[in-house]
C-alpha atoms as a PDB file:
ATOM      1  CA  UNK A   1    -112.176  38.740  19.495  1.00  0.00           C
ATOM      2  CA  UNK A   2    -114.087  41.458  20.947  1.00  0.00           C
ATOM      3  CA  UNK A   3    -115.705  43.938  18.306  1.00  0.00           C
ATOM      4  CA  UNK A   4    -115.487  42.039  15.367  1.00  0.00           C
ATOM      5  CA  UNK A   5    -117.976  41.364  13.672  1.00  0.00           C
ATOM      6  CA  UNK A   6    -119.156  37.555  13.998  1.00  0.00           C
ATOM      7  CA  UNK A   7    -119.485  36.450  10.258  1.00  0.00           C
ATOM      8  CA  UNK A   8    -115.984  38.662   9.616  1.00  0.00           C
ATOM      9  CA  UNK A   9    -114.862  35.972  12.332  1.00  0.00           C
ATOM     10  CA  UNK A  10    -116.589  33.227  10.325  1.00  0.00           C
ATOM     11  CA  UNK A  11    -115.344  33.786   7.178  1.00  0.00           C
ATOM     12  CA  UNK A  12    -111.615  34.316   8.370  1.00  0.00           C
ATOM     13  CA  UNK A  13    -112.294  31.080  10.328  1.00  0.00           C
ATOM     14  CA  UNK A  14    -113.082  28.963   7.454  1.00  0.00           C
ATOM     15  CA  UNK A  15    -110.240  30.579   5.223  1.00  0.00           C
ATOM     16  CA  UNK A  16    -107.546  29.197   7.583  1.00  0.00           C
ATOM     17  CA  UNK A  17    -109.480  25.838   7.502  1.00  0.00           C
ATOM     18  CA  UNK A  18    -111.244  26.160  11.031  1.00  0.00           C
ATOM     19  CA  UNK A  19    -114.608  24.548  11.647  1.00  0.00           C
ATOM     20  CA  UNK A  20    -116.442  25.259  14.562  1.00  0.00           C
ATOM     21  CA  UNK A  21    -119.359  23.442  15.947  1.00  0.00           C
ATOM     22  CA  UNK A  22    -121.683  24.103  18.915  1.00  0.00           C
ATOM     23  CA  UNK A  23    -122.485  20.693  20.935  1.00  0.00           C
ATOM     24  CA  UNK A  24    -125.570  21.279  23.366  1.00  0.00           C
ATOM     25  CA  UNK A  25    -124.422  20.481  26.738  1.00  0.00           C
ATOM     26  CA  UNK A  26    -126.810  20.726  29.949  1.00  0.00           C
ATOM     27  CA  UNK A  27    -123.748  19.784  32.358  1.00  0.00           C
ATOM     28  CA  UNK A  28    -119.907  19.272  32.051  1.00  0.00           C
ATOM     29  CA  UNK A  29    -117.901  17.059  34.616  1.00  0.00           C
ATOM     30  CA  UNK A  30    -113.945  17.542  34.733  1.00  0.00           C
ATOM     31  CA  UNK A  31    -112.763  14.717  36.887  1.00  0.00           C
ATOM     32  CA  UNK A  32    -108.997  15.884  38.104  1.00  0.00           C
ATOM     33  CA  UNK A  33    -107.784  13.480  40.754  1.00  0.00           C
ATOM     34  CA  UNK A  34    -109.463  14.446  44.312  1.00  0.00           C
ATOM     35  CA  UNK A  35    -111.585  16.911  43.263  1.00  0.00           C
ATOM     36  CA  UNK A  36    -114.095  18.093  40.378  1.00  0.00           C
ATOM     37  CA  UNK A  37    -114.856  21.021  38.264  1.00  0.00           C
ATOM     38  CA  UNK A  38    -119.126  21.053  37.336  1.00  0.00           C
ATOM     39  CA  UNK A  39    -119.950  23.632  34.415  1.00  0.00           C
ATOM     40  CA  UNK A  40    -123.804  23.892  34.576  1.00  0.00           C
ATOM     41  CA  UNK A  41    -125.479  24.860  31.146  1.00  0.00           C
ATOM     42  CA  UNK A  42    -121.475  25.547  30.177  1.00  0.00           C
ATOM     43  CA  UNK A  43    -120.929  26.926  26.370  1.00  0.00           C
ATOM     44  CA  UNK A  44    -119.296  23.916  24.629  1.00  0.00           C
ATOM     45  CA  UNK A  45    -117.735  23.912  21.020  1.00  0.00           C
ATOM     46  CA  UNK A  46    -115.990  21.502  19.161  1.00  0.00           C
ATOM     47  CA  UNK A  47    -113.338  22.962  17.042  1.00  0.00           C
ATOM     48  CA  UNK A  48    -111.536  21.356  14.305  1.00  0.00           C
ATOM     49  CA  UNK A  49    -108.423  23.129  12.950  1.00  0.00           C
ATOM     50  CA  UNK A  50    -106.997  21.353   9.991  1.00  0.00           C
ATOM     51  CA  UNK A  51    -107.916  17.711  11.169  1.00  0.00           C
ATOM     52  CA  UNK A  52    -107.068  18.276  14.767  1.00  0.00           C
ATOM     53  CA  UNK A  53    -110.209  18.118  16.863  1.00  0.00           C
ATOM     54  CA  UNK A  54    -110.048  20.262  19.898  1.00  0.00           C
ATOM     55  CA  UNK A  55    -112.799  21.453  22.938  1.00  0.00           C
ATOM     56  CA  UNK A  56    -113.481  24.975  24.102  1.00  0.00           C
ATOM     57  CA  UNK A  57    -115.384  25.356  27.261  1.00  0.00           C
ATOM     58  CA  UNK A  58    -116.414  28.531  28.707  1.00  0.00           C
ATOM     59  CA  UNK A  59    -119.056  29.145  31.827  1.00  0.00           C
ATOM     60  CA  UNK A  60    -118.808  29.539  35.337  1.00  0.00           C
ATOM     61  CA  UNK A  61    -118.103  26.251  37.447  1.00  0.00           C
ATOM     62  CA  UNK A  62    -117.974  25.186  41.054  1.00  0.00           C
ATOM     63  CA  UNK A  63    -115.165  22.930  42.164  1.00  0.00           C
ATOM     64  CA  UNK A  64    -116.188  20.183  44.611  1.00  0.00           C
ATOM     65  CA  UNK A  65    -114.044  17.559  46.474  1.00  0.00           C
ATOM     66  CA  UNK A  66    -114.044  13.784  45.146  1.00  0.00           C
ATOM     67  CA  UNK A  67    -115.534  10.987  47.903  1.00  0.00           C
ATOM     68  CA  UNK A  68    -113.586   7.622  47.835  1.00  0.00           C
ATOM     69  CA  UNK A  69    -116.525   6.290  49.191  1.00  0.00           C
ATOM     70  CA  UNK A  70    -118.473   4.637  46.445  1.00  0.00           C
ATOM     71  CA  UNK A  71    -122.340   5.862  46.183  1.00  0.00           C
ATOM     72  CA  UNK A  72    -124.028   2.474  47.278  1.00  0.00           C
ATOM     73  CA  UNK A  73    -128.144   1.995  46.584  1.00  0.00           C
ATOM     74  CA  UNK A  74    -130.430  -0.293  48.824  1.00  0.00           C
ATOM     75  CA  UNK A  75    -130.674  -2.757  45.420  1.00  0.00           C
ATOM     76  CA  UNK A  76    -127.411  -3.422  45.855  1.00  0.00           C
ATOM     77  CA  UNK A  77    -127.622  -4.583  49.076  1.00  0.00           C
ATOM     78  CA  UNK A  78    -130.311  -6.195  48.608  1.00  0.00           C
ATOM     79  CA  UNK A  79    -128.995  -8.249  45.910  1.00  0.00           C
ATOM     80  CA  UNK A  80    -125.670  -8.908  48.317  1.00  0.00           C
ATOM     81  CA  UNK A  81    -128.009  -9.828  51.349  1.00  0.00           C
ATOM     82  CA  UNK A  82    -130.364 -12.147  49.168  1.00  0.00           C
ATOM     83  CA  UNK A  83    -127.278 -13.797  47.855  1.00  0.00           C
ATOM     84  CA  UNK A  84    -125.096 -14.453  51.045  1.00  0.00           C
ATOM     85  CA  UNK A  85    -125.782 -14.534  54.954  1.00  0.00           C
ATOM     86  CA  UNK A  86    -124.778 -11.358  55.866  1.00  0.00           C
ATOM     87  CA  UNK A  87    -126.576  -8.243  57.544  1.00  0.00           C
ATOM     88  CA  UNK A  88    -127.663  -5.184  55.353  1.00  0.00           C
ATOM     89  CA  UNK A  89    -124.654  -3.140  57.310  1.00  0.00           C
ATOM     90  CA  UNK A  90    -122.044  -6.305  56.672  1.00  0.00           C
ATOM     91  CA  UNK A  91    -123.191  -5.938  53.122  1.00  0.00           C
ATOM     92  CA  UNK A  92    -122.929  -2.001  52.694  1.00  0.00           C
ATOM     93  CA  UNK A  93    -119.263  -2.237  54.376  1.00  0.00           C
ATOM     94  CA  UNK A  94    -118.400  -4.839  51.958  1.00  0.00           C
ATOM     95  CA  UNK A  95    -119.438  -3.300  48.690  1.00  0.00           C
ATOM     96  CA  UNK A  96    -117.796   0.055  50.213  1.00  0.00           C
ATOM     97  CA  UNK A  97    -114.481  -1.979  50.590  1.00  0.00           C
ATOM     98  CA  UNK A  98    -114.956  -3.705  47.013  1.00  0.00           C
ATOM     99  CA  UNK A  99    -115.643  -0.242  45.428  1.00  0.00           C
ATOM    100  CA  UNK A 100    -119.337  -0.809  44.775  1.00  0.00           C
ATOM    101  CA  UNK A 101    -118.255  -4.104  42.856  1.00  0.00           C
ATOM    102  CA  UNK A 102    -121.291  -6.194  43.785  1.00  0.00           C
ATOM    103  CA  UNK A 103    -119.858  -9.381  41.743  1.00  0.00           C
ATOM    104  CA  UNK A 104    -116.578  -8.979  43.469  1.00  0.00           C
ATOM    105  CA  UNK A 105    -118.069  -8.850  47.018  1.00  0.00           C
ATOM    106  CA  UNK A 106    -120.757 -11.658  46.323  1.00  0.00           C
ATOM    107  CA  UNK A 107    -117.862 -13.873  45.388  1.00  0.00           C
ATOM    108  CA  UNK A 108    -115.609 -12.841  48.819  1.00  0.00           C
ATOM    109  CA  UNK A 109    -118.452 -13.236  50.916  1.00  0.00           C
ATOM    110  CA  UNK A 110    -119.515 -16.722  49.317  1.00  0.00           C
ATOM    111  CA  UNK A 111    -115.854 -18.010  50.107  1.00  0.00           C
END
């Protein structure tokens, strides 16, 4: 509440059996479907109010669109490659079509 004073706010707080706790976050990640919401160095609190925990987040975000393409590193084809006959390509198509599951893919392309 703006021009309160803050340990007014405390005090009141604690009287009607809120707790309020600061949790040092760098980064915050809101996954919602397709897209994303990213809060760099966001203000995060966790707030308990008679037993019932609760999050407040406030800080500036930028939204960014979701890939359904799995992020696939060169270990992992590596590992696919050194354990089947296939190309590094063949490989990186399969784990893309396995959803970066390398056990998954190993055991399709084994069959």
């Amino acid at each position: 509440m703006q021009g309160m004073n803050p340990r007014k706010m405390n005090q009141m707080m604690r009287k009607m059996g809120i707790q309020q706790q600061p949790i040092p976050a760098e980064k915050v990640i809101v996954i919602m479907g397709d897209k994303q919401l990213i809060f760099d160095s966001p203000d995060l609190s966790k707030v308990n109010m008679m037993g019932q925990e609760t999050f407040q987040l406030l800080g500036n975000y930028r939204e960014e669109a979701l890939s359904d393409e799995p992020e696939i590193s060169e270990d992992d084809i590596e590992t696919i490659t050194s354990q089947t006959t296939i190309s590094k390509e063949e490989a990186k198509q399969a784990l893309i079509k396995n959803k970066g599951d390398i056990a998954k893919t190993i055991l399709e392309l084994s069959e």
